[in-house]
PDBML (XML) file of the C-alpha atoms, coordinates in Angstrom:
<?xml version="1.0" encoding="UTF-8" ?>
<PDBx:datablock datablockName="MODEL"
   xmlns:PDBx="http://pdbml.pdb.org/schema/pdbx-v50.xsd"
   xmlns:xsi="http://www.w3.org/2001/XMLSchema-instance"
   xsi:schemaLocation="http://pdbml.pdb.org/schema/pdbx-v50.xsd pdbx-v50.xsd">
   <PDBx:atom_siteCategory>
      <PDBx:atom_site id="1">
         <PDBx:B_iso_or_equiv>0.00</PDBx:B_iso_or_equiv>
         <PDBx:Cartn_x>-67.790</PDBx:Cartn_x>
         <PDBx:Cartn_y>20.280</PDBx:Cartn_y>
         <PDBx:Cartn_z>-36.536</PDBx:Cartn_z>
         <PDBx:auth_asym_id>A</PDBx:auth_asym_id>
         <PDBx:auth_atom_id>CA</PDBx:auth_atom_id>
         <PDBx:auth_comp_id>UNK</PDBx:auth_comp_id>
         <PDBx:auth_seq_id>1</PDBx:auth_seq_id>
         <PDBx:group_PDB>ATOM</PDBx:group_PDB>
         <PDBx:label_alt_id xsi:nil="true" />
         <PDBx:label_asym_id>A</PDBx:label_asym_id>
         <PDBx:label_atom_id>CA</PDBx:label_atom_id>
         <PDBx:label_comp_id>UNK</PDBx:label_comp_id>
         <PDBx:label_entity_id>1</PDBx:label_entity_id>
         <PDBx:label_seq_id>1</PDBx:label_seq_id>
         <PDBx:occupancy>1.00</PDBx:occupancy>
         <PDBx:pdbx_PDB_model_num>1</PDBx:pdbx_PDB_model_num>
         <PDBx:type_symbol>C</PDBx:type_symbol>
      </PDBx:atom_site>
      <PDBx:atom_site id="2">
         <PDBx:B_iso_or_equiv>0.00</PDBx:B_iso_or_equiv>
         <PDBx:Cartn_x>-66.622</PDBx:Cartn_x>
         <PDBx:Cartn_y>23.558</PDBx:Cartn_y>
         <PDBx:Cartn_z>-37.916</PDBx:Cartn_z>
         <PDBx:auth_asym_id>A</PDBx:auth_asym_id>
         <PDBx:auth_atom_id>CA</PDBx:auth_atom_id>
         <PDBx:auth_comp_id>UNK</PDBx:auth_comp_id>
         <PDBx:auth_seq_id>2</PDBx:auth_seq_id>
         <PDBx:group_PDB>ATOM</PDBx:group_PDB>
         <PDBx:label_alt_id xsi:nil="true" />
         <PDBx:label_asym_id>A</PDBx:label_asym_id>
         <PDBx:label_atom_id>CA</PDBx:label_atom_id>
         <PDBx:label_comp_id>UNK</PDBx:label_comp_id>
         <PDBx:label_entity_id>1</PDBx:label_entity_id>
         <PDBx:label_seq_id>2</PDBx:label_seq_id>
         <PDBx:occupancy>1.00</PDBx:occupancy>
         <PDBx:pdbx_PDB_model_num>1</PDBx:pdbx_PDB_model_num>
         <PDBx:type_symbol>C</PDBx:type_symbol>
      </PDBx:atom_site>
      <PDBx:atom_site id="3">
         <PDBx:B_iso_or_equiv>0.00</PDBx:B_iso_or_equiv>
         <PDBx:Cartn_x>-69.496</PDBx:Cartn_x>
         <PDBx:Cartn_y>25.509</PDBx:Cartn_y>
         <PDBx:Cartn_z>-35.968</PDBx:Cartn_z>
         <PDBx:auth_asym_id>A</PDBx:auth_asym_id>
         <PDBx:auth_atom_id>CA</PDBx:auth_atom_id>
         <PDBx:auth_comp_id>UNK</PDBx:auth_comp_id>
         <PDBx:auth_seq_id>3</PDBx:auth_seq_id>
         <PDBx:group_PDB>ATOM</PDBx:group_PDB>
         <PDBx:label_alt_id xsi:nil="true" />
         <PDBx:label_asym_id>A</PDBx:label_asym_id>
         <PDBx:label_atom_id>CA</PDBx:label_atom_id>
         <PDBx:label_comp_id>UNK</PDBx:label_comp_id>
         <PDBx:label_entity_id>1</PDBx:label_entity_id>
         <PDBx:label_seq_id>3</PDBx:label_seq_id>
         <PDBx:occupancy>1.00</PDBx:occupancy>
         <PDBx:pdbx_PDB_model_num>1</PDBx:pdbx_PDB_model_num>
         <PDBx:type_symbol>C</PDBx:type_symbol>
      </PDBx:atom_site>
      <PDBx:atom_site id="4">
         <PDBx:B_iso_or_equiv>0.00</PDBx:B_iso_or_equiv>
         <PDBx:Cartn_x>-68.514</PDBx:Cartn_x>
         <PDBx:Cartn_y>24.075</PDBx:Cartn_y>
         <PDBx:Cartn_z>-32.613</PDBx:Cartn_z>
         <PDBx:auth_asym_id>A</PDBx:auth_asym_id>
         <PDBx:auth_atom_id>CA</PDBx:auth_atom_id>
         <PDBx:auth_comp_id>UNK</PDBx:auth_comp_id>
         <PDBx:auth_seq_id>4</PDBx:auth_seq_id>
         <PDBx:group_PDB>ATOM</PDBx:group_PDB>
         <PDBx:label_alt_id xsi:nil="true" />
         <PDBx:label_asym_id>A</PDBx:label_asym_id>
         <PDBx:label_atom_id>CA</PDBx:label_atom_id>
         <PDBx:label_comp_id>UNK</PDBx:label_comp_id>
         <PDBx:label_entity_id>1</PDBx:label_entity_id>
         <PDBx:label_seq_id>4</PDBx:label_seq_id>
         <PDBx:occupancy>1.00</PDBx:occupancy>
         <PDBx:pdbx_PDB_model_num>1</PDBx:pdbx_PDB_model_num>
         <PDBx:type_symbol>C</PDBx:type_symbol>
      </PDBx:atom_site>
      <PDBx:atom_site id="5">
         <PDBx:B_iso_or_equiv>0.00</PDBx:B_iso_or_equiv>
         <PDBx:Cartn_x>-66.084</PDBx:Cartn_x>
         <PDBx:Cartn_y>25.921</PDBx:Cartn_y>
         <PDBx:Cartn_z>-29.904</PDBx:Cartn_z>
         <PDBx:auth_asym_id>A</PDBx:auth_asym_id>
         <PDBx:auth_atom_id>CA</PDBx:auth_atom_id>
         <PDBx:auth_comp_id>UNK</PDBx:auth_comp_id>
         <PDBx:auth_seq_id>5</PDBx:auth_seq_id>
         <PDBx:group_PDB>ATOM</PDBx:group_PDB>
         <PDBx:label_alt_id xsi:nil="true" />
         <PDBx:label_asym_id>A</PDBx:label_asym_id>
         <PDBx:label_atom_id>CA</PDBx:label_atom_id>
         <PDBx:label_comp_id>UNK</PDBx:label_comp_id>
         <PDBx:label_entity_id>1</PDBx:label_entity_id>
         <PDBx:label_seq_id>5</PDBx:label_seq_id>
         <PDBx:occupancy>1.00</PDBx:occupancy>
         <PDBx:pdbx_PDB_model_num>1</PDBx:pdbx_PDB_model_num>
         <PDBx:type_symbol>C</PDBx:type_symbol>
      </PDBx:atom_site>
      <PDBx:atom_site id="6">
         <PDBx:B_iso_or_equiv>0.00</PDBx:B_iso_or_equiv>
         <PDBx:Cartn_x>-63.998</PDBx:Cartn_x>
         <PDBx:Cartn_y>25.016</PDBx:Cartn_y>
         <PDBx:Cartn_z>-27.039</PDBx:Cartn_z>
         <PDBx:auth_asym_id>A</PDBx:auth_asym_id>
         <PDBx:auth_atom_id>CA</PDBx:auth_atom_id>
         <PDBx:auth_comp_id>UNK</PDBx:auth_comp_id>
         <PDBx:auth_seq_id>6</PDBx:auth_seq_id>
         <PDBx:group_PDB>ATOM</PDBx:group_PDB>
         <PDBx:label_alt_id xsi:nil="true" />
         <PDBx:label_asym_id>A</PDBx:label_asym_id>
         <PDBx:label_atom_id>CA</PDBx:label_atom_id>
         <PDBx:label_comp_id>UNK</PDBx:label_comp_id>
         <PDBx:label_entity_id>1</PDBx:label_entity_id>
         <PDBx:label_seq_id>6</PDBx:label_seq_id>
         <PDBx:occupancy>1.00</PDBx:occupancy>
         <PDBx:pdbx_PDB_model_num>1</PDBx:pdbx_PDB_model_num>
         <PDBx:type_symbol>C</PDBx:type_symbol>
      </PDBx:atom_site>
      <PDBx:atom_site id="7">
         <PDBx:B_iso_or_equiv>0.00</PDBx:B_iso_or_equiv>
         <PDBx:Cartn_x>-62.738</PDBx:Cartn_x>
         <PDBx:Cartn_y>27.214</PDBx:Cartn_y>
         <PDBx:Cartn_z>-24.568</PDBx:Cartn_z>
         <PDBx:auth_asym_id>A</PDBx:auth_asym_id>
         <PDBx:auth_atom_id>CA</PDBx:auth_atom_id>
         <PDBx:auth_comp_id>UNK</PDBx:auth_comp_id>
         <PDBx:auth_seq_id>7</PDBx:auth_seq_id>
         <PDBx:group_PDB>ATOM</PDBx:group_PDB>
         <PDBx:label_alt_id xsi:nil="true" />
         <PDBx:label_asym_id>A</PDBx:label_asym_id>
         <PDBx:label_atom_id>CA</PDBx:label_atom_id>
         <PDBx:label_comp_id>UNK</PDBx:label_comp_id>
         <PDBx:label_entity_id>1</PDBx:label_entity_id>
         <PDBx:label_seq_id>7</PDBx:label_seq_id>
         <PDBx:occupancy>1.00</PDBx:occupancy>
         <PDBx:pdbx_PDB_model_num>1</PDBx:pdbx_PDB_model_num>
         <PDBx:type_symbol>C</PDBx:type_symbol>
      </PDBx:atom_site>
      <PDBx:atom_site id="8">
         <PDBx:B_iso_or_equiv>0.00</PDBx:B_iso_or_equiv>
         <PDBx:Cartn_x>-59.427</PDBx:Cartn_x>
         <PDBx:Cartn_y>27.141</PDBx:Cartn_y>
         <PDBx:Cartn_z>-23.778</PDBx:Cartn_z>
         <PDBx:auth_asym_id>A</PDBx:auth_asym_id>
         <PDBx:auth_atom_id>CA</PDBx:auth_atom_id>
         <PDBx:auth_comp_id>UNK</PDBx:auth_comp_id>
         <PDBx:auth_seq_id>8</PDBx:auth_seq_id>
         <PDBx:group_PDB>ATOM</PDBx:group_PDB>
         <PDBx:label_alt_id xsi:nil="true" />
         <PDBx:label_asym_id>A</PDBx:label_asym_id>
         <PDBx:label_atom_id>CA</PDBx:label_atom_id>
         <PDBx:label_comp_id>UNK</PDBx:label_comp_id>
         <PDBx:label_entity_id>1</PDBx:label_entity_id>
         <PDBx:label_seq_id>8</PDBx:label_seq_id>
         <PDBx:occupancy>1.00</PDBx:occupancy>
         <PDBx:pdbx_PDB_model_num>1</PDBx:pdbx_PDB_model_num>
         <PDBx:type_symbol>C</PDBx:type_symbol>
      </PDBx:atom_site>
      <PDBx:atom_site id="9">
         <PDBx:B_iso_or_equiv>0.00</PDBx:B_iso_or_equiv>
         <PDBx:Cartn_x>-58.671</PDBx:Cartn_x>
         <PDBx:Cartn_y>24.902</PDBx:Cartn_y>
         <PDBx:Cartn_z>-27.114</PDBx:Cartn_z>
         <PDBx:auth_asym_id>A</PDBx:auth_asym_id>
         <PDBx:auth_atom_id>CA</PDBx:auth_atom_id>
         <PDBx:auth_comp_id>UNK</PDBx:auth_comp_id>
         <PDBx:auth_seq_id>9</PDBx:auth_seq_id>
         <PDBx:group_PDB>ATOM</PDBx:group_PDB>
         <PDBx:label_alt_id xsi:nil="true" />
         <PDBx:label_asym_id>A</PDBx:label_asym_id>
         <PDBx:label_atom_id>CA</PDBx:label_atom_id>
         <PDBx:label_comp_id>UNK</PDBx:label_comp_id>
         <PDBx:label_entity_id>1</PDBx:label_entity_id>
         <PDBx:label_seq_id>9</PDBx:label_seq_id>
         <PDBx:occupancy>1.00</PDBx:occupancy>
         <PDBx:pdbx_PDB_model_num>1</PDBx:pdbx_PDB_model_num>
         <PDBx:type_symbol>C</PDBx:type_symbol>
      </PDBx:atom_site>
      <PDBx:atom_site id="10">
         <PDBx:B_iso_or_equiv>0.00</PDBx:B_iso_or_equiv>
         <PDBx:Cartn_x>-55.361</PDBx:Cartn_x>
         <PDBx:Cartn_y>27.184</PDBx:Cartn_y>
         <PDBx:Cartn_z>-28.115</PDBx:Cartn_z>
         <PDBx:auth_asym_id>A</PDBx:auth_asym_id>
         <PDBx:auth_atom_id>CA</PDBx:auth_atom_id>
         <PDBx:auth_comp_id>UNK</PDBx:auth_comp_id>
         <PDBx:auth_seq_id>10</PDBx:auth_seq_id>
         <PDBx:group_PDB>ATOM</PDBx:group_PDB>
         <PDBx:label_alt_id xsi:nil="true" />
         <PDBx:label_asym_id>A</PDBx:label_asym_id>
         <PDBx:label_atom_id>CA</PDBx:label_atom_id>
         <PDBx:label_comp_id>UNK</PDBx:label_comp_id>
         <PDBx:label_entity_id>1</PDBx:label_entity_id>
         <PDBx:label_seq_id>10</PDBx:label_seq_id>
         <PDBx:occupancy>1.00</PDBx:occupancy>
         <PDBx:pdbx_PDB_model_num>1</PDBx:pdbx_PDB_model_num>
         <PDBx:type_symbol>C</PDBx:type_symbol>
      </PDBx:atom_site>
      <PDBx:atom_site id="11">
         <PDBx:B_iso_or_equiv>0.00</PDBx:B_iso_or_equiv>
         <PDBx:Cartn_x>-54.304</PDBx:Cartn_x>
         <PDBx:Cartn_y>25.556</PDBx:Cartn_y>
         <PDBx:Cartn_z>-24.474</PDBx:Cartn_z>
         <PDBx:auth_asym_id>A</PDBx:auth_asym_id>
         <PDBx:auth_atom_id>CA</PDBx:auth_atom_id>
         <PDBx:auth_comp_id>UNK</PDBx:auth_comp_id>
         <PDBx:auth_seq_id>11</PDBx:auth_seq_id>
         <PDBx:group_PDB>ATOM</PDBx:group_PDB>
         <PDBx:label_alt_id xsi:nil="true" />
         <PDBx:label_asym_id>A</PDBx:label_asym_id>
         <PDBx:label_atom_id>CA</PDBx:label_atom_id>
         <PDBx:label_comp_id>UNK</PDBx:label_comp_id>
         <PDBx:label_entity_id>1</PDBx:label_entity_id>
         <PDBx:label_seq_id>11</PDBx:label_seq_id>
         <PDBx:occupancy>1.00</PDBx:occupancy>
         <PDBx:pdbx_PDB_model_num>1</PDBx:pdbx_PDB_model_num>
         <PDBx:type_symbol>C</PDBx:type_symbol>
      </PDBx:atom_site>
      <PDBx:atom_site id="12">
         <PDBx:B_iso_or_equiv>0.00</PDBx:B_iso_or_equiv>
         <PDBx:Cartn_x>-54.336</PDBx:Cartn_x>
         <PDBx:Cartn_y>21.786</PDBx:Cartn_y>
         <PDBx:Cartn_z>-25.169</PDBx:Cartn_z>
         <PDBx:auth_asym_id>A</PDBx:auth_asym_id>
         <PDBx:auth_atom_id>CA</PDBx:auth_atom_id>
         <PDBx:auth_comp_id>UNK</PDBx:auth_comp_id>
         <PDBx:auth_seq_id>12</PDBx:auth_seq_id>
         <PDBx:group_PDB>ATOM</PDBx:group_PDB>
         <PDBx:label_alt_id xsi:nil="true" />
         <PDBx:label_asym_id>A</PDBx:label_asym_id>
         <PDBx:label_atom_id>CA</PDBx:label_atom_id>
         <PDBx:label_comp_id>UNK</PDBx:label_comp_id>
         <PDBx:label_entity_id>1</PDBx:label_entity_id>
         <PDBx:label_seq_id>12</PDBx:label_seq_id>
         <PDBx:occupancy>1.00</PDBx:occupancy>
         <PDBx:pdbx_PDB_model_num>1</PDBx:pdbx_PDB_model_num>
         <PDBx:type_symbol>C</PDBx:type_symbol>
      </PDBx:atom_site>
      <PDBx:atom_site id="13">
         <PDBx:B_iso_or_equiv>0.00</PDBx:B_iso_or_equiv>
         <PDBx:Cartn_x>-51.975</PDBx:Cartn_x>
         <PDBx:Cartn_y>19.544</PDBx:Cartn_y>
         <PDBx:Cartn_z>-26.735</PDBx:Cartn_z>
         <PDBx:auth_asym_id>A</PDBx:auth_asym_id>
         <PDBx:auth_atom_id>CA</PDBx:auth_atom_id>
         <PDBx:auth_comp_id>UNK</PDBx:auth_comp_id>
         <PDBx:auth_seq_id>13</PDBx:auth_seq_id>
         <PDBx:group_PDB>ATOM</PDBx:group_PDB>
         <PDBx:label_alt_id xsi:nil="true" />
         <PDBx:label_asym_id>A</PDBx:label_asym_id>
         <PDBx:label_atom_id>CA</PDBx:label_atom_id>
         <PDBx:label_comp_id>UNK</PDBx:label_comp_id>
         <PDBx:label_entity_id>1</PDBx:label_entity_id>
         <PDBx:label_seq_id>13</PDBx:label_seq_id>
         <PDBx:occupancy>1.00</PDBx:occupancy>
         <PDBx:pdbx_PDB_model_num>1</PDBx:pdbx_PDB_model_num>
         <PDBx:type_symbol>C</PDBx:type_symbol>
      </PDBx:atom_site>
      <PDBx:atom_site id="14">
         <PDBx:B_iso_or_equiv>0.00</PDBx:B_iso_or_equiv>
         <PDBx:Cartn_x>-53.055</PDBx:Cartn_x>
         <PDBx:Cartn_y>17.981</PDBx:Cartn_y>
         <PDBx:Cartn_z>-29.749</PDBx:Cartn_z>
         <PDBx:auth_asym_id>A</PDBx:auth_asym_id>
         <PDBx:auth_atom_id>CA</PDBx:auth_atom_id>
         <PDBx:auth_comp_id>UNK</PDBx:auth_comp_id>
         <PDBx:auth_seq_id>14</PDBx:auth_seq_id>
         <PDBx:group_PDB>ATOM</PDBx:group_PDB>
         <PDBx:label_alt_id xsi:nil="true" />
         <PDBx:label_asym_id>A</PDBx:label_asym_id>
         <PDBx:label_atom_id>CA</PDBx:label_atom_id>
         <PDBx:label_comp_id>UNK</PDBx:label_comp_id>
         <PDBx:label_entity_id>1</PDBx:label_entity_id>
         <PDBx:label_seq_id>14</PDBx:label_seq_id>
         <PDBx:occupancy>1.00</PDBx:occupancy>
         <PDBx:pdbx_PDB_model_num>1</PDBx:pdbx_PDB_model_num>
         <PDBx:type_symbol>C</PDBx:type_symbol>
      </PDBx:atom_site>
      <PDBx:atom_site id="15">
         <PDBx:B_iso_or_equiv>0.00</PDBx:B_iso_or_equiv>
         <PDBx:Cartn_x>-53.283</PDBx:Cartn_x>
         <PDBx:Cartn_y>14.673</PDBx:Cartn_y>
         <PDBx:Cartn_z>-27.794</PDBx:Cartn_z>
         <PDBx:auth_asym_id>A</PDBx:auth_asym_id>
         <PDBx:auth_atom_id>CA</PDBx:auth_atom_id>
         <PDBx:auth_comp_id>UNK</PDBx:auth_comp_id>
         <PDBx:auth_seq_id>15</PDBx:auth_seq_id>
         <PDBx:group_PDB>ATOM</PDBx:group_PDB>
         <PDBx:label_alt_id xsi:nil="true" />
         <PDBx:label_asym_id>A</PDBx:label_asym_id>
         <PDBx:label_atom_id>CA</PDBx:label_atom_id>
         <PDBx:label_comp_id>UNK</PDBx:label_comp_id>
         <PDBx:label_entity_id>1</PDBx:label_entity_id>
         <PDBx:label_seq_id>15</PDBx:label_seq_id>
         <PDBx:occupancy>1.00</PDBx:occupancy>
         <PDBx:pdbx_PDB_model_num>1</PDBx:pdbx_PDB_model_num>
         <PDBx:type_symbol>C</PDBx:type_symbol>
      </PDBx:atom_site>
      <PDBx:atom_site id="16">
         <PDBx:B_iso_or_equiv>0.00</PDBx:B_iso_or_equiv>
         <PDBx:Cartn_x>-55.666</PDBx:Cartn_x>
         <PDBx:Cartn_y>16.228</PDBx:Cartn_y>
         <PDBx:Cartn_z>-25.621</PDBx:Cartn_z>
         <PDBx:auth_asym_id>A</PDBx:auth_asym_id>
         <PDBx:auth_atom_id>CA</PDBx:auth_atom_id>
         <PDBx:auth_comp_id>UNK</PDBx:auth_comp_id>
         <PDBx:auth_seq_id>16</PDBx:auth_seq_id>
         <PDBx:group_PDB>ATOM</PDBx:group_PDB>
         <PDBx:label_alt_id xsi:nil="true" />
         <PDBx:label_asym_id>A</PDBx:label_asym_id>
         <PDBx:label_atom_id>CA</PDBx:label_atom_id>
         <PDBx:label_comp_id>UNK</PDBx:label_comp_id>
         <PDBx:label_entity_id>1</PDBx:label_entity_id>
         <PDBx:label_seq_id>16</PDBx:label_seq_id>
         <PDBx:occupancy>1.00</PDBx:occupancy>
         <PDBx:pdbx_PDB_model_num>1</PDBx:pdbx_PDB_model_num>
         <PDBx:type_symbol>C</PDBx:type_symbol>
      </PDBx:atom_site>
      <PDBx:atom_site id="17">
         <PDBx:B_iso_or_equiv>0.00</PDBx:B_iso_or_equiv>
         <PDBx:Cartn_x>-57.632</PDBx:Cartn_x>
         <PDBx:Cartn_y>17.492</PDBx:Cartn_y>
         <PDBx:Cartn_z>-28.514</PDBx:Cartn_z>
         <PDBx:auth_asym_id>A</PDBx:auth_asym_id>
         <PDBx:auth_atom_id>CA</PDBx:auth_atom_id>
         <PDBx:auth_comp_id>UNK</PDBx:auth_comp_id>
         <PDBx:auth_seq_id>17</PDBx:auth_seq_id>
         <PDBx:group_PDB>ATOM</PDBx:group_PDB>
         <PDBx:label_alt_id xsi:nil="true" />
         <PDBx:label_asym_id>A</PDBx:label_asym_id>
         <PDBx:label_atom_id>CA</PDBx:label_atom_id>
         <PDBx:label_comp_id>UNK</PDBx:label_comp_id>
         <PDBx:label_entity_id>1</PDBx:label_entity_id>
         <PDBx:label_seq_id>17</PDBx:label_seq_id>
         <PDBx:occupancy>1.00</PDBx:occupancy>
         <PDBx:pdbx_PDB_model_num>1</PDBx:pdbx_PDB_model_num>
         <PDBx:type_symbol>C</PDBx:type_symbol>
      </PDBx:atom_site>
      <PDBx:atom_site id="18">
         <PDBx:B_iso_or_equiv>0.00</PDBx:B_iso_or_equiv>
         <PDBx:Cartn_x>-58.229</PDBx:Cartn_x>
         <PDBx:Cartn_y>13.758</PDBx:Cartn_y>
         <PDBx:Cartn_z>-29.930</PDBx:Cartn_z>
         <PDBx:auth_asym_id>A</PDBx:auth_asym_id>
         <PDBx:auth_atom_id>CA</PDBx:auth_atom_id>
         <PDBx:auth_comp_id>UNK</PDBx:auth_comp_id>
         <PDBx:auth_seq_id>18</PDBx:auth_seq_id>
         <PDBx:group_PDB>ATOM</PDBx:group_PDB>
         <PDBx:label_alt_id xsi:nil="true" />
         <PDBx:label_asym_id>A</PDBx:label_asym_id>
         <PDBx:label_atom_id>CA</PDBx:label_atom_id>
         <PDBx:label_comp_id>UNK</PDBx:label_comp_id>
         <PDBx:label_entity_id>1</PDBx:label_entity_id>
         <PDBx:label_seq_id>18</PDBx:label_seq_id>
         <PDBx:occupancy>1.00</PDBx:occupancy>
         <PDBx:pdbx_PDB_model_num>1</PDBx:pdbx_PDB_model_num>
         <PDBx:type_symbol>C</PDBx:type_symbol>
      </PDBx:atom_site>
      <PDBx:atom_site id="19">
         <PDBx:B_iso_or_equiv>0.00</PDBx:B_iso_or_equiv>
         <PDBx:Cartn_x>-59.810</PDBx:Cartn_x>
         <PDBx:Cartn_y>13.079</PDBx:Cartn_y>
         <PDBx:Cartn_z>-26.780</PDBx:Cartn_z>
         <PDBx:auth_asym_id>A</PDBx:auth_asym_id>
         <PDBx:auth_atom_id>CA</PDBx:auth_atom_id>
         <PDBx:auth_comp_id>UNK</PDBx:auth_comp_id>
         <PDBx:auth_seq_id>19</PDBx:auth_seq_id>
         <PDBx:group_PDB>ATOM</PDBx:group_PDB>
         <PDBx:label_alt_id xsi:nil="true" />
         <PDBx:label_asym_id>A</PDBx:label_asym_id>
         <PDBx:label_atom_id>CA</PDBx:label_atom_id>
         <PDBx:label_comp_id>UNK</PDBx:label_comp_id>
         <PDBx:label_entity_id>1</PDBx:label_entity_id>
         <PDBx:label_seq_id>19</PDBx:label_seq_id>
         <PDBx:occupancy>1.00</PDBx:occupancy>
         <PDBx:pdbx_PDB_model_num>1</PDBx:pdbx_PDB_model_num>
         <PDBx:type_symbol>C</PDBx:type_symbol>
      </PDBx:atom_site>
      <PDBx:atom_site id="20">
         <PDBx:B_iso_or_equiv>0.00</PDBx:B_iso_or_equiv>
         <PDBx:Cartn_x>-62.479</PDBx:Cartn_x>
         <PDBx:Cartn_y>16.227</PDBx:Cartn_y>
         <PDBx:Cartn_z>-26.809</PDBx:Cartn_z>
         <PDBx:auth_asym_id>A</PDBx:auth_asym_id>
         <PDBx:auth_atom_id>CA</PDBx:auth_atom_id>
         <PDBx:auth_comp_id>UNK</PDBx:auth_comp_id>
         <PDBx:auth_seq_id>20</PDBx:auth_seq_id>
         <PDBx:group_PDB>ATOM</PDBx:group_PDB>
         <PDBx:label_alt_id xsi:nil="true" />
         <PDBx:label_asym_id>A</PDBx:label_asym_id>
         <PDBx:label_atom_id>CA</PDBx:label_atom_id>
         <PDBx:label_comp_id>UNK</PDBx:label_comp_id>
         <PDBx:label_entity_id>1</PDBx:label_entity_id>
         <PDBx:label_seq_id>20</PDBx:label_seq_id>
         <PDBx:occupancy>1.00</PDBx:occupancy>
         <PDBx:pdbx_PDB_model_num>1</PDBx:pdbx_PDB_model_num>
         <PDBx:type_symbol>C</PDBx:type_symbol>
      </PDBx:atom_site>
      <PDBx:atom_site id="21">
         <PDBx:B_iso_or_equiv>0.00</PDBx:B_iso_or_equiv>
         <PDBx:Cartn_x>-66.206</PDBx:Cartn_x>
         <PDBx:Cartn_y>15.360</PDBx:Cartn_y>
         <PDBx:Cartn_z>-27.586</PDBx:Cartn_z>
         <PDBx:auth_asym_id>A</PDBx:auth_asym_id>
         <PDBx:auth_atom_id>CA</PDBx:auth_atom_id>
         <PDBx:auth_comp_id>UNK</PDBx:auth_comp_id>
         <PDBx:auth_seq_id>21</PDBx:auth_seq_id>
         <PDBx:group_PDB>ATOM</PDBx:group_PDB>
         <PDBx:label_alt_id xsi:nil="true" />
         <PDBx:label_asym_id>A</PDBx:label_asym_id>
         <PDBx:label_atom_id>CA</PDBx:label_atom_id>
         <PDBx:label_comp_id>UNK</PDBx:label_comp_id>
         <PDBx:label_entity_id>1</PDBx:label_entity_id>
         <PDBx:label_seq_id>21</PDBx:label_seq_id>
         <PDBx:occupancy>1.00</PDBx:occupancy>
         <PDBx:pdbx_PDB_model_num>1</PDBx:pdbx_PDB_model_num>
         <PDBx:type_symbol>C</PDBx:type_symbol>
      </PDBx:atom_site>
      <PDBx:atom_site id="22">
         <PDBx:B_iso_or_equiv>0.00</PDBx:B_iso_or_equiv>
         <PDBx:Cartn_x>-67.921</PDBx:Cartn_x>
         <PDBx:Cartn_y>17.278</PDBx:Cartn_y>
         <PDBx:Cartn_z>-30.202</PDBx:Cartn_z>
         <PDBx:auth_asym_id>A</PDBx:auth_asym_id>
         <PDBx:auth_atom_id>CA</PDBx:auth_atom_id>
         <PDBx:auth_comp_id>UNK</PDBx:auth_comp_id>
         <PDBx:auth_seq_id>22</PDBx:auth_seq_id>
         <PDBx:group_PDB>ATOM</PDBx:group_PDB>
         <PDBx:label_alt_id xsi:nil="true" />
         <PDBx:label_asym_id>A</PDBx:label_asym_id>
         <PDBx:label_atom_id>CA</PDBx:label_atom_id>
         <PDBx:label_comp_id>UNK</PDBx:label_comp_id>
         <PDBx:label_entity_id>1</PDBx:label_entity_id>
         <PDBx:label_seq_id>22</PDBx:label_seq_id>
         <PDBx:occupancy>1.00</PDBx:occupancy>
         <PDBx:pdbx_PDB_model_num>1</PDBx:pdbx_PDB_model_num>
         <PDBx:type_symbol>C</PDBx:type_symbol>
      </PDBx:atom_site>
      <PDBx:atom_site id="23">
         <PDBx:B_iso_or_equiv>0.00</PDBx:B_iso_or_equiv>
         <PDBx:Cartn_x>-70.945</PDBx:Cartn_x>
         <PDBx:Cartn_y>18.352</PDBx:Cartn_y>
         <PDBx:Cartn_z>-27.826</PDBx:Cartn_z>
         <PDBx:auth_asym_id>A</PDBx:auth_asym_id>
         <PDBx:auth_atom_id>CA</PDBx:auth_atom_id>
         <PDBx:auth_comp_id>UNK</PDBx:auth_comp_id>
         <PDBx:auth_seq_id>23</PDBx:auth_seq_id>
         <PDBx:group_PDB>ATOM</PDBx:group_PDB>
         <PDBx:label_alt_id xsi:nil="true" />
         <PDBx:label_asym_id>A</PDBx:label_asym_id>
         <PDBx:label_atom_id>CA</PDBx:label_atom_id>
         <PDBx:label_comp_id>UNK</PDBx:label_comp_id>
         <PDBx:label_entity_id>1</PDBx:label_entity_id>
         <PDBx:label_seq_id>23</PDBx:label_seq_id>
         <PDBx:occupancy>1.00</PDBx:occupancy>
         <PDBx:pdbx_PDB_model_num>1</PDBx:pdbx_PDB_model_num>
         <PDBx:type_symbol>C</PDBx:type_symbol>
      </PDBx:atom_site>
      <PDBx:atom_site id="24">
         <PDBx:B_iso_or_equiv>0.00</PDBx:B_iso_or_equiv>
         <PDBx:Cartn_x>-73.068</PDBx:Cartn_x>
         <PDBx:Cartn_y>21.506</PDBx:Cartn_y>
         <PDBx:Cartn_z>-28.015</PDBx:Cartn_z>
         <PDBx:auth_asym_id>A</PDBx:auth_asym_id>
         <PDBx:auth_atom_id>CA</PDBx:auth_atom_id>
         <PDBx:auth_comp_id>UNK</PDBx:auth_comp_id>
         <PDBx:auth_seq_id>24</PDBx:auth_seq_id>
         <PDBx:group_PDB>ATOM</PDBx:group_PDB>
         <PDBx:label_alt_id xsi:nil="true" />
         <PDBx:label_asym_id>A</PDBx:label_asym_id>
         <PDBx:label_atom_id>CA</PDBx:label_atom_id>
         <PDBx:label_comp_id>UNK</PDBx:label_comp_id>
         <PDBx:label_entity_id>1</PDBx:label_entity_id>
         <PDBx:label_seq_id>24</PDBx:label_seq_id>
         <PDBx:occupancy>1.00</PDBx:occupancy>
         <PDBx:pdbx_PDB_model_num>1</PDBx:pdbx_PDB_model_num>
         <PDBx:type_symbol>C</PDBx:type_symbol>
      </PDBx:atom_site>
   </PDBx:atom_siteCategory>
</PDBx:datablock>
């Protein structure tokens, strides 16, 4: 999922990250 972004990602925990979908 290399191509995806997230905004804001540099703001979650890594627990939160686990949680994120990999959507458009």
């Amino acid at each position: 999922f290399a191509p995806l972004r997230v905004i804001r990602f540099d703001e979650l925990s890594d627990e939160q990250r686990d949680t994120l979908f990999a959507t458009g």
